[in-house]
C-alpha atoms as a PDB file:
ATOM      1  CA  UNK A   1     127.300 123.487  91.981  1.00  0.00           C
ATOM      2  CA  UNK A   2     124.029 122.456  90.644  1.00  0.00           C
ATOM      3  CA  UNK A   3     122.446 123.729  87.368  1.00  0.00           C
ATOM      4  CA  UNK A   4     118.747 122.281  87.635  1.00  0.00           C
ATOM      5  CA  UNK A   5     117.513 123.954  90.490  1.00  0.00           C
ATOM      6  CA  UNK A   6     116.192 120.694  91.988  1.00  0.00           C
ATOM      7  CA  UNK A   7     117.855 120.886  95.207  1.00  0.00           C
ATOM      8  CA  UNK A   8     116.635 122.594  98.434  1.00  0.00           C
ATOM      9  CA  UNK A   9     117.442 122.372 101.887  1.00  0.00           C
ATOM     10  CA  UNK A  10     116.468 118.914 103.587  1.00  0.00           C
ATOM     11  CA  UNK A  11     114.686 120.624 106.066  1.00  0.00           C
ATOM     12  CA  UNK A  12     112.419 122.462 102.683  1.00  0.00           C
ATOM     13  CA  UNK A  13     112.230 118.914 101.052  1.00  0.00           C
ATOM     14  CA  UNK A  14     110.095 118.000 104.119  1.00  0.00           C
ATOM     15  CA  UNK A  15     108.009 120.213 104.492  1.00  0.00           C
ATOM     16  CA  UNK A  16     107.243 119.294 100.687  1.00  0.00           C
ATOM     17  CA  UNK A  17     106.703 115.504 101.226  1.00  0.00           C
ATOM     18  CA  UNK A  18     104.972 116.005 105.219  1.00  0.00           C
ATOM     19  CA  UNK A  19     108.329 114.126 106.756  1.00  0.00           C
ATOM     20  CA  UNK A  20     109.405 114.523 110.071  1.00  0.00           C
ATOM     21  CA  UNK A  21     112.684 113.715 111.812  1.00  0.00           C
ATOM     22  CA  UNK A  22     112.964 111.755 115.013  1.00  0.00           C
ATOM     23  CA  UNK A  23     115.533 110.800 117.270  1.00  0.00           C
ATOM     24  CA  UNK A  24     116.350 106.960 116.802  1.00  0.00           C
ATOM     25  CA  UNK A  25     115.129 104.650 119.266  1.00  0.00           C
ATOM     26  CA  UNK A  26     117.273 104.810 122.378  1.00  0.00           C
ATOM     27  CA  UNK A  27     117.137 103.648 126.184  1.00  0.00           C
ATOM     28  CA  UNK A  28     114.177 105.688 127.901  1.00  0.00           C
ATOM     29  CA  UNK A  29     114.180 105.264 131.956  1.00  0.00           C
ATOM     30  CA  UNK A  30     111.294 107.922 132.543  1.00  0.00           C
ATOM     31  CA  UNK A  31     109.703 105.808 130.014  1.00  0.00           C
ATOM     32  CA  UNK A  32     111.162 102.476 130.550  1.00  0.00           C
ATOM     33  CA  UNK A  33     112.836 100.754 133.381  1.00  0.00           C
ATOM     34  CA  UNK A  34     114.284  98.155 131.407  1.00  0.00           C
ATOM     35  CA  UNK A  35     117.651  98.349 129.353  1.00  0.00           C
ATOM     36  CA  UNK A  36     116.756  99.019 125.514  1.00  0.00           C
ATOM     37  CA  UNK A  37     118.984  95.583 124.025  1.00  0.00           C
ATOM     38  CA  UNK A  38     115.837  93.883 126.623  1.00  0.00           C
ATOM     39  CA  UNK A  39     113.179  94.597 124.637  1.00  0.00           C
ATOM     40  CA  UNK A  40     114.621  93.234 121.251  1.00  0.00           C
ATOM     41  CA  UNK A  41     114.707  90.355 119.198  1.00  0.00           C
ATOM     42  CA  UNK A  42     117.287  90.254 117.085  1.00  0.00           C
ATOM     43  CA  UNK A  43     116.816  88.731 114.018  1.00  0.00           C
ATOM     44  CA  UNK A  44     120.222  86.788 114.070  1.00  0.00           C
ATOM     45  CA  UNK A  45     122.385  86.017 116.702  1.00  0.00           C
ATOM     46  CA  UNK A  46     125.522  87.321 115.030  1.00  0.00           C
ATOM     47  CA  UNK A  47     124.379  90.781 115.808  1.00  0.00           C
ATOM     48  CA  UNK A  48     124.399  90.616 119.633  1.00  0.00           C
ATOM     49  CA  UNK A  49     127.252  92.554 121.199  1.00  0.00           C
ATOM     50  CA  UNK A  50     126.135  93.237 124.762  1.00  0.00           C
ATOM     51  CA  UNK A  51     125.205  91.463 127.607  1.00  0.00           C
ATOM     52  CA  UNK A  52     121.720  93.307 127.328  1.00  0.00           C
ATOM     53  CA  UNK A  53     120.759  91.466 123.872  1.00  0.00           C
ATOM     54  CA  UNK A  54     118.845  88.444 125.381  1.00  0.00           C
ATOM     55  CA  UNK A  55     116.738  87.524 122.480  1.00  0.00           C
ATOM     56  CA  UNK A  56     116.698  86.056 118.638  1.00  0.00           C
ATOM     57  CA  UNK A  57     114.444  85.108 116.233  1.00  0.00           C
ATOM     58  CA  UNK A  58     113.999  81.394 115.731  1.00  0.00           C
ATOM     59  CA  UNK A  59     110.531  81.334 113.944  1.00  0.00           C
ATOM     60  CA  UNK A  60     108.261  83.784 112.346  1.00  0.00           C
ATOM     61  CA  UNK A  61     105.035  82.923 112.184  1.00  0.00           C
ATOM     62  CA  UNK A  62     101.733  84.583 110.568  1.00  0.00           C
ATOM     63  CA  UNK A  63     100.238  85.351 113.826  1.00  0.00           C
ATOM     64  CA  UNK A  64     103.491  85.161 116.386  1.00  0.00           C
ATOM     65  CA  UNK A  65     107.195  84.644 117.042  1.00  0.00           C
ATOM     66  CA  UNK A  66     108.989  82.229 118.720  1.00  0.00           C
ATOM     67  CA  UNK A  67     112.191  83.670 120.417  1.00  0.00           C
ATOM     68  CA  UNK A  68     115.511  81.825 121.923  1.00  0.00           C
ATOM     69  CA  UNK A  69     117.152  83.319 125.142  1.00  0.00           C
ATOM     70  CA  UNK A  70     121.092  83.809 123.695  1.00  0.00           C
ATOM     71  CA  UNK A  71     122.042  82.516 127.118  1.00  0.00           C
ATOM     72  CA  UNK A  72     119.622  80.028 128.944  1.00  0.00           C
ATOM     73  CA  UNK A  73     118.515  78.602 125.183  1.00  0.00           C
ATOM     74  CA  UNK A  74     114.826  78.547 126.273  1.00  0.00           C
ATOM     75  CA  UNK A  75     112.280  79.933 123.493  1.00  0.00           C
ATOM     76  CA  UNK A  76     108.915  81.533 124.100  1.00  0.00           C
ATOM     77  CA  UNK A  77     105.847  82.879 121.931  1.00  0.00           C
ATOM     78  CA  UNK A  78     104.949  86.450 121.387  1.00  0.00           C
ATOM     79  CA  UNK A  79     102.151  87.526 119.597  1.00  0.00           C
ATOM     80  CA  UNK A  80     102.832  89.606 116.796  1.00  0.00           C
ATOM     81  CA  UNK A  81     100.433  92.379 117.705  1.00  0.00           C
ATOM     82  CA  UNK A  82     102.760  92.795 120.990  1.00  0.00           C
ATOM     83  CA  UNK A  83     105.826  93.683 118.609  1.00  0.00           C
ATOM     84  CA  UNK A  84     106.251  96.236 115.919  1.00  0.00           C
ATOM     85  CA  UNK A  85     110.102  96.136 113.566  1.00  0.00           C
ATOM     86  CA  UNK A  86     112.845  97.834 114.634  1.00  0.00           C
ATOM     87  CA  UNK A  87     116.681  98.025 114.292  1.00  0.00           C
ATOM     88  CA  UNK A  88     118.719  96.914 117.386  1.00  0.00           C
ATOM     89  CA  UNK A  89     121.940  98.677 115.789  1.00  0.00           C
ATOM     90  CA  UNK A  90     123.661  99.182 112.461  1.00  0.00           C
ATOM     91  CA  UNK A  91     126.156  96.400 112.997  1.00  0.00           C
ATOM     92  CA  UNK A  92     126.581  94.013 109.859  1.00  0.00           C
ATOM     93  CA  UNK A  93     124.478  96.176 107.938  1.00  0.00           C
ATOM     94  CA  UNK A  94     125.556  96.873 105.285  1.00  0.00           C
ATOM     95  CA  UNK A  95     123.249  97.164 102.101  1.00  0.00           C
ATOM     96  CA  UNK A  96     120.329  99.954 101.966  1.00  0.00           C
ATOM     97  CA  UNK A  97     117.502  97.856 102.105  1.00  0.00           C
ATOM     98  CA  UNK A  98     116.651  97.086 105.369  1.00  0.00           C
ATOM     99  CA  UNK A  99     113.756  94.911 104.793  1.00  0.00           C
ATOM    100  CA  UNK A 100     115.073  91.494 105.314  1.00  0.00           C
ATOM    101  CA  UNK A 101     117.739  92.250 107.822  1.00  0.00           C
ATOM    102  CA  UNK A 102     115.048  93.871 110.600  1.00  0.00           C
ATOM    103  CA  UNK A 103     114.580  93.000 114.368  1.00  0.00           C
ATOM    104  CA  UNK A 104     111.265  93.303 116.510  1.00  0.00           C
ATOM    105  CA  UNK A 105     111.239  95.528 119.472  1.00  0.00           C
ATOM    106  CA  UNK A 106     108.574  94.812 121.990  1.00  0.00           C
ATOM    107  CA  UNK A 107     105.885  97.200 123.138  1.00  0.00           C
ATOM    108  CA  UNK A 108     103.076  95.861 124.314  1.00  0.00           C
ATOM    109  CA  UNK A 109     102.527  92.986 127.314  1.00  0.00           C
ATOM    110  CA  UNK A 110     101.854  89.415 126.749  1.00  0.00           C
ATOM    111  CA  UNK A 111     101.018  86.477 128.832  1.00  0.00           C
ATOM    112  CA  UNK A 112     105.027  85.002 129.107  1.00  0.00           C
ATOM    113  CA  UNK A 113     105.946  88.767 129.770  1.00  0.00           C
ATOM    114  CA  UNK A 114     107.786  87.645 133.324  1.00  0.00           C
ATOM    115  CA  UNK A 115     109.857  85.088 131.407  1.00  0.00           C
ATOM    116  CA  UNK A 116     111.249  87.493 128.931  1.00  0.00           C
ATOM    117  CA  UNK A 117     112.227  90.448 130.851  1.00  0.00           C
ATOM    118  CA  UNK A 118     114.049  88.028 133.328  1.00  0.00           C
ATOM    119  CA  UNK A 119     116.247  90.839 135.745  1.00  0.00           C
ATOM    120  CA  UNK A 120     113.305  93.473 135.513  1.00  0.00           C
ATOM    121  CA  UNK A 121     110.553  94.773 137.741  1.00  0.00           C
ATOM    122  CA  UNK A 122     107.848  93.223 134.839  1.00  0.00           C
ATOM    123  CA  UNK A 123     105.070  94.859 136.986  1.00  0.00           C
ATOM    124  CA  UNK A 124     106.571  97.867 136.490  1.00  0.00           C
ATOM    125  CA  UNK A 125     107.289  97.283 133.150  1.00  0.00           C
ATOM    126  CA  UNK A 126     103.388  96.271 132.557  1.00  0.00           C
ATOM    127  CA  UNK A 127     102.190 100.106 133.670  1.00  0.00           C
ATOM    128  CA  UNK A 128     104.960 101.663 131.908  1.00  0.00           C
ATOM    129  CA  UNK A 129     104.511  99.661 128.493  1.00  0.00           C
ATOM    130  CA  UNK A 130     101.636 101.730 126.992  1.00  0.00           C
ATOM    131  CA  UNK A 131     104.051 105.209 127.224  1.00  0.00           C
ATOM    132  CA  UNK A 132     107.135 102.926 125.457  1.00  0.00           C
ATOM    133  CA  UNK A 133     104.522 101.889 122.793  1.00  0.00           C
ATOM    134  CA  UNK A 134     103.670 105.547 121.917  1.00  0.00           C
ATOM    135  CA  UNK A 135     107.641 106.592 121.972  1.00  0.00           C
ATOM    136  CA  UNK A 136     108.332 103.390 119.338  1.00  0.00           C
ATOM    137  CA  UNK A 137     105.333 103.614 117.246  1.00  0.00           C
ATOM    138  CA  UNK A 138     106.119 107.625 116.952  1.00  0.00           C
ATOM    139  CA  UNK A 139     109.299 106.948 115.294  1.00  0.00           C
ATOM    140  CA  UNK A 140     108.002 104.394 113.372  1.00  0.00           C
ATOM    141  CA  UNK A 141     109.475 104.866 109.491  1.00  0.00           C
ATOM    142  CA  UNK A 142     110.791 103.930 105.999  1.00  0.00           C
ATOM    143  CA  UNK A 143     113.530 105.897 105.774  1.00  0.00           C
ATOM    144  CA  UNK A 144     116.401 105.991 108.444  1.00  0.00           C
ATOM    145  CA  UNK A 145     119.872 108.007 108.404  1.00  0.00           C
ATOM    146  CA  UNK A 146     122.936 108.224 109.783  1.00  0.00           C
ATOM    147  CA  UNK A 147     123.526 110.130 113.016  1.00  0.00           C
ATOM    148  CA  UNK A 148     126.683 109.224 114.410  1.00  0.00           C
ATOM    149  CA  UNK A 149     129.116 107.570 112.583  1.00  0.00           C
ATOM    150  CA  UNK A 150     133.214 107.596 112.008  1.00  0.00           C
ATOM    151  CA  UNK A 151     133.911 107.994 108.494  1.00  0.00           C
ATOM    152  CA  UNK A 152     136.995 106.007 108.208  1.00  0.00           C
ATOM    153  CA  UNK A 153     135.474 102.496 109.972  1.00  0.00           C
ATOM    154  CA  UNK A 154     135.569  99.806 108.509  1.00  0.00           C
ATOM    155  CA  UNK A 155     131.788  98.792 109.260  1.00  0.00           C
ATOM    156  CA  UNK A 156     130.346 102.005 107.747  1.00  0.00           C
ATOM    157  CA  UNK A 157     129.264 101.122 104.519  1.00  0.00           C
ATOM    158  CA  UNK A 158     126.565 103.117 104.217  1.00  0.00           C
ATOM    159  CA  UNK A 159     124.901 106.571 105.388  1.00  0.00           C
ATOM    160  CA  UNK A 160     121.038 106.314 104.853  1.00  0.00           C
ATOM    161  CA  UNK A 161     118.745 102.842 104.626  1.00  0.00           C
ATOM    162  CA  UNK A 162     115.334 101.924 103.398  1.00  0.00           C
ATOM    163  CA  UNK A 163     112.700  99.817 105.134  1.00  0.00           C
ATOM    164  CA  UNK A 164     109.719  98.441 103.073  1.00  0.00           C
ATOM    165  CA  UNK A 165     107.965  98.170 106.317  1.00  0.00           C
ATOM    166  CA  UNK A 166     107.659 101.001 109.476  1.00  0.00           C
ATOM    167  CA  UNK A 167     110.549 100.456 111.350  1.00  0.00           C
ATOM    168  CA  UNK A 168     111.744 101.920 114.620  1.00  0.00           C
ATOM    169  CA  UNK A 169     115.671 102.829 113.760  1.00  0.00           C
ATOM    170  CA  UNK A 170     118.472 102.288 116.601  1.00  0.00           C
ATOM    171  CA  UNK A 171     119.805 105.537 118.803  1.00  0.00           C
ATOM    172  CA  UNK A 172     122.537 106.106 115.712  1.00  0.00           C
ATOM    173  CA  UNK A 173     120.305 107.059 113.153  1.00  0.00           C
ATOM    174  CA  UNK A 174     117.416 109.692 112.425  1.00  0.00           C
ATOM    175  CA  UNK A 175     114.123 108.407 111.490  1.00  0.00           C
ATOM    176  CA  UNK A 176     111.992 110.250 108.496  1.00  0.00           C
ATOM    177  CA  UNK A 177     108.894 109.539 109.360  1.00  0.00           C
ATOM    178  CA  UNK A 178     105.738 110.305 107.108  1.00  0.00           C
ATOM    179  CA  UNK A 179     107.712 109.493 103.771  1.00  0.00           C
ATOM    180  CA  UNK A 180     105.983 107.387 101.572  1.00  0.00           C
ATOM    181  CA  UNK A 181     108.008 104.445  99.552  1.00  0.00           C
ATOM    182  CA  UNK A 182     109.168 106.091  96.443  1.00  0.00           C
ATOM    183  CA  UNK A 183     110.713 109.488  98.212  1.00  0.00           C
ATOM    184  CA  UNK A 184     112.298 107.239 100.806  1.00  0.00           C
ATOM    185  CA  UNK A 185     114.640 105.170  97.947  1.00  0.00           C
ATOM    186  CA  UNK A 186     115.152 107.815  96.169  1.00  0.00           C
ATOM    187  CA  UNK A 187     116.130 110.031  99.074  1.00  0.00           C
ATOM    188  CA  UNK A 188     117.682 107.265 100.498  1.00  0.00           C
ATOM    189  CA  UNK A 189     119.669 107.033  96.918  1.00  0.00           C
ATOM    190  CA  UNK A 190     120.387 111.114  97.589  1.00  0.00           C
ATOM    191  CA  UNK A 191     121.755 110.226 101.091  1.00  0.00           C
ATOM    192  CA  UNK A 192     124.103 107.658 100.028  1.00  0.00           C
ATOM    193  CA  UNK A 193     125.314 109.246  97.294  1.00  0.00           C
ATOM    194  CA  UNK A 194     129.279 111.084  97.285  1.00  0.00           C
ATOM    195  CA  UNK A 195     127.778 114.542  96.702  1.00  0.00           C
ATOM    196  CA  UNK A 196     125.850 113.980  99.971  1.00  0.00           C
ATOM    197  CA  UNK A 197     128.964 112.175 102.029  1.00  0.00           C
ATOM    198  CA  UNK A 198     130.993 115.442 100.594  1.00  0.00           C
ATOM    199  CA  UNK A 199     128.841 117.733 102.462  1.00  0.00           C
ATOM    200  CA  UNK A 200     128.286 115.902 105.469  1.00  0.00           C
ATOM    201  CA  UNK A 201     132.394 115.511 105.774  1.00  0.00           C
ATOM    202  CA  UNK A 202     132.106 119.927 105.143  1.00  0.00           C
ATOM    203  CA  UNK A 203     129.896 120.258 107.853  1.00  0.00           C
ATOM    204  CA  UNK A 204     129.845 117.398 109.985  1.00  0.00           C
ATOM    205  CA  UNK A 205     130.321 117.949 114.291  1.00  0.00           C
ATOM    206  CA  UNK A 206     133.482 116.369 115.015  1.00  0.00           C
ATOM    207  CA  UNK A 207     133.958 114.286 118.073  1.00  0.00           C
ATOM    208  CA  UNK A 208     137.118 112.670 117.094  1.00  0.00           C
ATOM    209  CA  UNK A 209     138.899 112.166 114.488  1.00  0.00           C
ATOM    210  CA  UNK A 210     136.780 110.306 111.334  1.00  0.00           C
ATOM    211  CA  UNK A 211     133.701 110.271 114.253  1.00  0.00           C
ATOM    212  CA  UNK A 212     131.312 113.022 113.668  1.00  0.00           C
ATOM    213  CA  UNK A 213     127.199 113.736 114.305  1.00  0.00           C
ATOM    214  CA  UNK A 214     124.598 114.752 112.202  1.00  0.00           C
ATOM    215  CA  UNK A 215     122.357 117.273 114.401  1.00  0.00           C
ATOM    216  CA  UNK A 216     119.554 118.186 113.774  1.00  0.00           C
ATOM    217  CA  UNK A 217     120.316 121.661 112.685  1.00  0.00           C
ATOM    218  CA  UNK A 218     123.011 120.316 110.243  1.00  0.00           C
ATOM    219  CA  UNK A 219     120.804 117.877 108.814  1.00  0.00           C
ATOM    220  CA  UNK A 220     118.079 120.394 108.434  1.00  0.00           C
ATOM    221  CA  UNK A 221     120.474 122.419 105.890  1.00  0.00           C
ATOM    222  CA  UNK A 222     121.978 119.900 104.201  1.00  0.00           C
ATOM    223  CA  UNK A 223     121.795 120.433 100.521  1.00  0.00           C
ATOM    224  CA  UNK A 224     119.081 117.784  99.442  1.00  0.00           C
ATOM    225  CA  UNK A 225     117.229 116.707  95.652  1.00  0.00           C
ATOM    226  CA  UNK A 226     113.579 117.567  95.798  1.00  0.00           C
ATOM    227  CA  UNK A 227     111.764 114.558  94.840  1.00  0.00           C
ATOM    228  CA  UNK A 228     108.411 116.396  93.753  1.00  0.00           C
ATOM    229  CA  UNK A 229     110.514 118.101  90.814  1.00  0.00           C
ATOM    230  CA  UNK A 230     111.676 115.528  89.389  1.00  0.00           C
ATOM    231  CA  UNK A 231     109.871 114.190  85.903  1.00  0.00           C
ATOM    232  CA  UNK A 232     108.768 111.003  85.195  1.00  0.00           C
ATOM    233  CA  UNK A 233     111.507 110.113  83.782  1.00  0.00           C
ATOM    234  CA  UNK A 234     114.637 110.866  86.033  1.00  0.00           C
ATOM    235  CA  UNK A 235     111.985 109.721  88.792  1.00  0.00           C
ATOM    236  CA  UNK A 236     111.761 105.991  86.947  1.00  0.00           C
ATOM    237  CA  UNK A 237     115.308 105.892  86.514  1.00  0.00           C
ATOM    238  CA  UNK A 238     116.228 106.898  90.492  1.00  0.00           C
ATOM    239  CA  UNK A 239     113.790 103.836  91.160  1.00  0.00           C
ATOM    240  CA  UNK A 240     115.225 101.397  88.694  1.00  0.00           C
ATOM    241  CA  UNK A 241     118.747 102.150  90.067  1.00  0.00           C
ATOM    242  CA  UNK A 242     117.308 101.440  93.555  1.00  0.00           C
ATOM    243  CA  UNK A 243     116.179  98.125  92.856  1.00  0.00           C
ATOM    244  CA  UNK A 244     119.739  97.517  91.383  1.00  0.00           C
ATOM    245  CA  UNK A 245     121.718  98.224  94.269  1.00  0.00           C
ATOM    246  CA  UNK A 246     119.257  97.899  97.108  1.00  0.00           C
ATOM    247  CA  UNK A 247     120.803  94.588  97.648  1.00  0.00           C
ATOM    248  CA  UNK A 248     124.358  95.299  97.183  1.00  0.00           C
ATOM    249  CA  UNK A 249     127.073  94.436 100.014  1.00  0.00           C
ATOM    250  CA  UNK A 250     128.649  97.865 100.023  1.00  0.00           C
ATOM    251  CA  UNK A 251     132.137  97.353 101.501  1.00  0.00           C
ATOM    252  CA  UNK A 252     133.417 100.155 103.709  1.00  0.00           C
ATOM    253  CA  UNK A 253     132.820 103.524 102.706  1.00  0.00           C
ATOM    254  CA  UNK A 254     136.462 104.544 102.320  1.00  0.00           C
ATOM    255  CA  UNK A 255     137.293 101.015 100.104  1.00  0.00           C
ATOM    256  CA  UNK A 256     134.358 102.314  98.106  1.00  0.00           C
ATOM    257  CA  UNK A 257     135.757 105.669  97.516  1.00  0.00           C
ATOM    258  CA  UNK A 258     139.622 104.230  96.802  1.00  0.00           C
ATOM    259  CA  UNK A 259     138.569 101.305  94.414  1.00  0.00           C
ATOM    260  CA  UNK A 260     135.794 103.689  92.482  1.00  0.00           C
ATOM    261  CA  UNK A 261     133.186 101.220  93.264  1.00  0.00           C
ATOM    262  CA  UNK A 262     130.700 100.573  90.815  1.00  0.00           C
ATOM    263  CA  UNK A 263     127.435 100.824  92.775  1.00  0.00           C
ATOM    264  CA  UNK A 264     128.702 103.813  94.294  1.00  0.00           C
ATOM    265  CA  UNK A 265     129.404 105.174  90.482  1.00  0.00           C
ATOM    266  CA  UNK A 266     125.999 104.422  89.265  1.00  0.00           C
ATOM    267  CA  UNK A 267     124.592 106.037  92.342  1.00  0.00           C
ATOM    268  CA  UNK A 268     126.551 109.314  91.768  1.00  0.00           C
ATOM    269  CA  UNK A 269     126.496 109.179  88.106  1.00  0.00           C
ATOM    270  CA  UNK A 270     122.690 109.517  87.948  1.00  0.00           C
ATOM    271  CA  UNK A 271     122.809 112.422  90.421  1.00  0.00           C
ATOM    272  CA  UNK A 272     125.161 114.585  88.631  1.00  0.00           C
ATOM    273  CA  UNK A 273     123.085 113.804  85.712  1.00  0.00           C
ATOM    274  CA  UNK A 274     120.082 115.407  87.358  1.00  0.00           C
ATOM    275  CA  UNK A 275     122.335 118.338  88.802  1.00  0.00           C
ATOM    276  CA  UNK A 276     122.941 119.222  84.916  1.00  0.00           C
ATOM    277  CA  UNK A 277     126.458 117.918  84.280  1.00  0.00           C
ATOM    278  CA  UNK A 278     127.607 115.898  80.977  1.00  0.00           C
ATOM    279  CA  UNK A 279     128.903 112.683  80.994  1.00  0.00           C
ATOM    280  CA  UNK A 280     132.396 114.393  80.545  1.00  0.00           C
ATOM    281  CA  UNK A 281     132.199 116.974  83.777  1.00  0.00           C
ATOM    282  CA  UNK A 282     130.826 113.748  86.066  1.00  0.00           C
ATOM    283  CA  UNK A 283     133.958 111.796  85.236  1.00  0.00           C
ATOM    284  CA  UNK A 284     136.450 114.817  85.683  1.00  0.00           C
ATOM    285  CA  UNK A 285     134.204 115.390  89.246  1.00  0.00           C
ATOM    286  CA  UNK A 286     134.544 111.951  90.306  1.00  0.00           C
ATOM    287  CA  UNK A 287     138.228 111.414  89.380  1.00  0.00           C
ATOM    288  CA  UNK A 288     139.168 113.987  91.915  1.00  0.00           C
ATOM    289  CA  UNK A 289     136.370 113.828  94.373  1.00  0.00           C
ATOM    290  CA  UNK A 290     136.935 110.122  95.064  1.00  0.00           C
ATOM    291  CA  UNK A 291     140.908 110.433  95.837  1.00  0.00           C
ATOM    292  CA  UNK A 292     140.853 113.691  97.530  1.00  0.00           C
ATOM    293  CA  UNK A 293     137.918 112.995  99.940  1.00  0.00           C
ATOM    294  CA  UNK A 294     139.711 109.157 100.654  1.00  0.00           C
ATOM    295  CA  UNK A 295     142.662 111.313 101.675  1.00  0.00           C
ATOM    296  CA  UNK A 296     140.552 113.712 103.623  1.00  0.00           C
ATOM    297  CA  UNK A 297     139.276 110.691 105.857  1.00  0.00           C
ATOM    298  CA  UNK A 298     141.986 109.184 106.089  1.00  0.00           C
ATOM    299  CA  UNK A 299     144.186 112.134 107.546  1.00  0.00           C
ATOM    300  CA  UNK A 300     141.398 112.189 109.830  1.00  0.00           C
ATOM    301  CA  UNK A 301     141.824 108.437 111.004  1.00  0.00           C
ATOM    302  CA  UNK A 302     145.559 109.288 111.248  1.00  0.00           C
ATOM    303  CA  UNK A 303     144.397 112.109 114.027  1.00  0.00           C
ATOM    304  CA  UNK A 304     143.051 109.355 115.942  1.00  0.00           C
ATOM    305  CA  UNK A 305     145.664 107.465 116.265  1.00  0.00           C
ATOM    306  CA  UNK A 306     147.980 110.326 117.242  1.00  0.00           C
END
């Protein structure tokens, strides 16, 4: 489909840039004993789902936080060294900058330790802490995509996210680590484009239905744009279009595809024009792609019902 030669395999593009995939954060027990919501802080309250999600950000300060307990309504201080930034889960999320929207995860002891893991052995939580740090800060990264996911939801918005600061992604998503800031927008532009969503739908796992995984051999393949050949040019304008939709409230992914929206057209627009096509071929490719691959998903939302 291409004409520039600019795209490679994912898995090539990495080697290129020194990324590395990881599996998202997700509940450890050899590492662990402690359920994974217990060692968050959620950065708002609205996000908590499960019993497990004890903790939210009421005050950041230069040197600590200060979190509530979602049930008893007591607050504590942790030190800021004893937390790095994670993502607790994709829920709500639904523009691709991450930056402002991020949770803490906890991996190192502090003094009021006892007090915030309040059902847990904390002495055996204080030995294991030091192998829980290594696991988080491994996976530690800018860029973070999608590894499970149904298609047709109405909370997926989105399919790849960018973090100004290392972040520690949720168990639904793949963290590229090693990336530095400009590959990760504009790969995270790449990821969230149609063309991309096209090919995951062509050779996604399905579980059921809209609901598929991204593997890591699938992801590995997947058709990709090679940042380092870009020019300065079509590299400027990948970052200026990132700044201008960074902060966008996508709605869901099939509304976006149905009412042609217009962050979604910019994104797609300035990928076909890298790919080589004219301003004519992108608009005869994205009056059928949009439709067609709508219908595709929803057929497959239809299945689930049945």
């Amino acid at each position: 489909m291409q004409k520039s030669g600019k795209f490679v395999t994912f898995m090539e593009v990495l080697k290129k840039i020194n990324g590395r995939i990881f599996e998202g954060a997700r509940a450890r027990s050899q590492l662990l004993h402690a359920p994974i919501g217990s060692t968050f802080i959620l950065h708002d309250a609205s996000r908590a789902d499960k019993s497990q999600d004890r903790w939210v950000l009421k005050k950041e300060k230069a040197e600590s936080l200060i979190a509530e307990n979602l049930f008893t309504k007591t607050s504590l201080t942790i030190p800021r060294k004893s937390v790095c930034y994670g993502l607790r889960r994709l829920s709500g999320v639904n523009s691709i900058d991450l930056t402002n929207n991020l949770d803490f995860v906890v991996i190192d002891a502090f003094p009021d330790l006892d007090n915030f893991f309040v059902n847990e052995d904390v002495s055996r939580i204080r030995r294991e802490m030091s192998s829980w740090k290594e696991y988080i800060l491994r996976r530690l990264s800018k860029l973070a995509i999608a590894f499970r996911f149904d298609m047709s939801a109405k909370g997926t918005t989105l399919f790849a996210w960018y973090s100004s600061v290392p972040m520690a992604g949720c168990g639904v998503v793949w963290n590229i680590t090693g990336v530095d800031d400009t590959y990760a927008k504009i790969l995270a532009l790449w990821f969230n484009s149609t063309i991309n969503a096209l090919q995951i739908y062509l050779k996604r796992v399905e579980t059921r239905g809209a609901w598929m995984e991204l593997h890591k051999y699938v992801i590995d393949d997947l058709f990709a744009l090679d940042p380092t050949k870009l020019s300065a040019k079509e590299k400027n304008e990948l970052l200026q279009l990132f700044e201008s939709v960074k902060d966008v409230k996508f709605p869901s992914f099939l509304t976006q595809l149905k009412e042609k929206d217009k962050n979604r057209m910019k994104i797609d627009k300035a990928f076909l024009k890298i790919m080589g096509f004219t301003e004519k071929e992108t608009k005869q490719i994205l009056d059928f792609l949009y439709p067609a691959l709508a219908n595709e998903i929803e057929q497959l939302k239809a299945l689930m019902k049945g």
